[in-house]
C-alpha atoms as a PDB file:
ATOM      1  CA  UNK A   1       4.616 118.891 -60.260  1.00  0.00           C
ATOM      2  CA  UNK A   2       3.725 121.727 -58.450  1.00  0.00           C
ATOM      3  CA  UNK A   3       3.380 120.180 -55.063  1.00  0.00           C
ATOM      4  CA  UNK A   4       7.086 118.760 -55.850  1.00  0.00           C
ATOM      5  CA  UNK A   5       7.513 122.618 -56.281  1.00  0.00           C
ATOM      6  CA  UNK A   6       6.085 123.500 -53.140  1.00  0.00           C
ATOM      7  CA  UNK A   7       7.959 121.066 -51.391  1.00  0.00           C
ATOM      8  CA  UNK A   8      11.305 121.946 -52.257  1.00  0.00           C
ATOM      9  CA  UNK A   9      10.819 125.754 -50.897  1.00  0.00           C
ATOM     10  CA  UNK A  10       8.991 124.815 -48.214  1.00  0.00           C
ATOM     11  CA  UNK A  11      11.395 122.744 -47.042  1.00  0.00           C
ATOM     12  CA  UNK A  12      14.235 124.571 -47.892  1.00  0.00           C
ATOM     13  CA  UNK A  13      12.776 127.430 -45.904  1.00  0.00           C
ATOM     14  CA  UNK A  14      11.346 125.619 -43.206  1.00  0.00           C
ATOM     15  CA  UNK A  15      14.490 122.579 -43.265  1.00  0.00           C
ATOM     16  CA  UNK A  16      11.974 120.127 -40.864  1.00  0.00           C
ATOM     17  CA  UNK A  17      10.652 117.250 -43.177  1.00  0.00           C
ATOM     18  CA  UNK A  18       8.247 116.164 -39.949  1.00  0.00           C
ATOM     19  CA  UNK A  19       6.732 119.518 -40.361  1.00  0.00           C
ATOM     20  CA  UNK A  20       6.089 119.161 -44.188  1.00  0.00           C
ATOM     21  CA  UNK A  21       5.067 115.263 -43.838  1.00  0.00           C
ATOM     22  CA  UNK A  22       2.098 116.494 -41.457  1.00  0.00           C
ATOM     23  CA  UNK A  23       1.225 119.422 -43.507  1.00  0.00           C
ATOM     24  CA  UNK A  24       0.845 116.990 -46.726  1.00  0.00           C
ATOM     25  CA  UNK A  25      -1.007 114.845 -44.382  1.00  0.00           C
ATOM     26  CA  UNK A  26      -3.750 117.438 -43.644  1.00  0.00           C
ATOM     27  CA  UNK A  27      -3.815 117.776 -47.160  1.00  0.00           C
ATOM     28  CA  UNK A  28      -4.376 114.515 -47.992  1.00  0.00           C
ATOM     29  CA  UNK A  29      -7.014 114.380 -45.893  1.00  0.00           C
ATOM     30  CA  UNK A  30      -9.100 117.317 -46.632  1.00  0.00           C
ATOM     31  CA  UNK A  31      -8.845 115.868 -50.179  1.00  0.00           C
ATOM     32  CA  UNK A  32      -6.814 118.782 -51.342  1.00  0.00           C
ATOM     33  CA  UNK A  33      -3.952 115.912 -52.708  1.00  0.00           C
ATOM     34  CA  UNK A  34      -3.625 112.783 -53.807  1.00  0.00           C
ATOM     35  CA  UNK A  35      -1.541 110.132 -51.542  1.00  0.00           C
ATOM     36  CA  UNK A  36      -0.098 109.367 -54.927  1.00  0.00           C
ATOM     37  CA  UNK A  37       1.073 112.738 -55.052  1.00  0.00           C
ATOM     38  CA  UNK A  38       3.557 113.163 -52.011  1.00  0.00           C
ATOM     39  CA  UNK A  39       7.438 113.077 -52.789  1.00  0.00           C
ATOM     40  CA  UNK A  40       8.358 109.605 -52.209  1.00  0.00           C
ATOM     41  CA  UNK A  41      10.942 110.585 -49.756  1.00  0.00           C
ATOM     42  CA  UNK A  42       7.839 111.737 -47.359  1.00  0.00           C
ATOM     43  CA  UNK A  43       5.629 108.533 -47.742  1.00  0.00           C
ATOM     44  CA  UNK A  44       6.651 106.484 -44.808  1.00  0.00           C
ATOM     45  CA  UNK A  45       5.832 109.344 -42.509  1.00  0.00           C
ATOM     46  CA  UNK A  46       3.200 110.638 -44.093  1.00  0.00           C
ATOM     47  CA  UNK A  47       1.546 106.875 -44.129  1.00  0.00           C
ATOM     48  CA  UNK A  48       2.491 106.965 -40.357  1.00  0.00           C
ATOM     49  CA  UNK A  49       0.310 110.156 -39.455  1.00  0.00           C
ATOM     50  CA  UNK A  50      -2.580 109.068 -41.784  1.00  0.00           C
ATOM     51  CA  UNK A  51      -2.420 105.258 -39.615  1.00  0.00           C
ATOM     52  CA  UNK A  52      -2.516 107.584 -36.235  1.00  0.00           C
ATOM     53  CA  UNK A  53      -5.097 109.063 -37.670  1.00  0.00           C
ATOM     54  CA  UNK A  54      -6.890 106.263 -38.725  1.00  0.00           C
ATOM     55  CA  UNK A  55      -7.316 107.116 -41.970  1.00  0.00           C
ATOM     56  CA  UNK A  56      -4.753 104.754 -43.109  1.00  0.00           C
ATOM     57  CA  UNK A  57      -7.384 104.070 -46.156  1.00  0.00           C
ATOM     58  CA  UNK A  58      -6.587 107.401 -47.863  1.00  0.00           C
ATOM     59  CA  UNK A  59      -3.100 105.701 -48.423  1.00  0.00           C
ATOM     60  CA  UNK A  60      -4.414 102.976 -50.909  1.00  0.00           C
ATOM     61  CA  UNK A  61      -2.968 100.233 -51.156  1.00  0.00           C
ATOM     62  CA  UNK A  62       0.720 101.888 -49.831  1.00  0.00           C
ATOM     63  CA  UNK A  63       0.328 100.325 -46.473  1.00  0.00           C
ATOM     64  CA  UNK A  64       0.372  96.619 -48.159  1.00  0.00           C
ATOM     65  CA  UNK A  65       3.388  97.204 -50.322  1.00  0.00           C
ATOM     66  CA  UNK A  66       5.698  97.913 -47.493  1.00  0.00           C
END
């Protein structure tokens, strides 16, 4: 709820969803959120960055549903 919250002024005052899928990436994995947690519409990217990373683990079992 509150990182949906975040998300929608962030990006309303930012406008660059690249820039918002690797900030929820960082944060995913410094283990300050949840995979589970990022807005749906950010997943694929987000997924993409953790993969580059190669921390595609942190992702569950997203990687296998797609």
């Amino acid at each position: 709820m509150m990182v949906r919250f975040l998300f929608s002024i962030l990006n309303k005052l930012i406008g660059d969803d690249e820039m918002m899928a690797l900030l929820l990436t960082q944060r995913v994995i410094l283990d300050k959120l949840n995979f589970e947690d990022v807005p749906e519409v950010l997943k694929p990217q987000v997924y993409e960055h953790l993969e580059d990373s190669g921390v595609a683990f942190l992702a569950g079992d997203y990687g296998n549903s797609m």
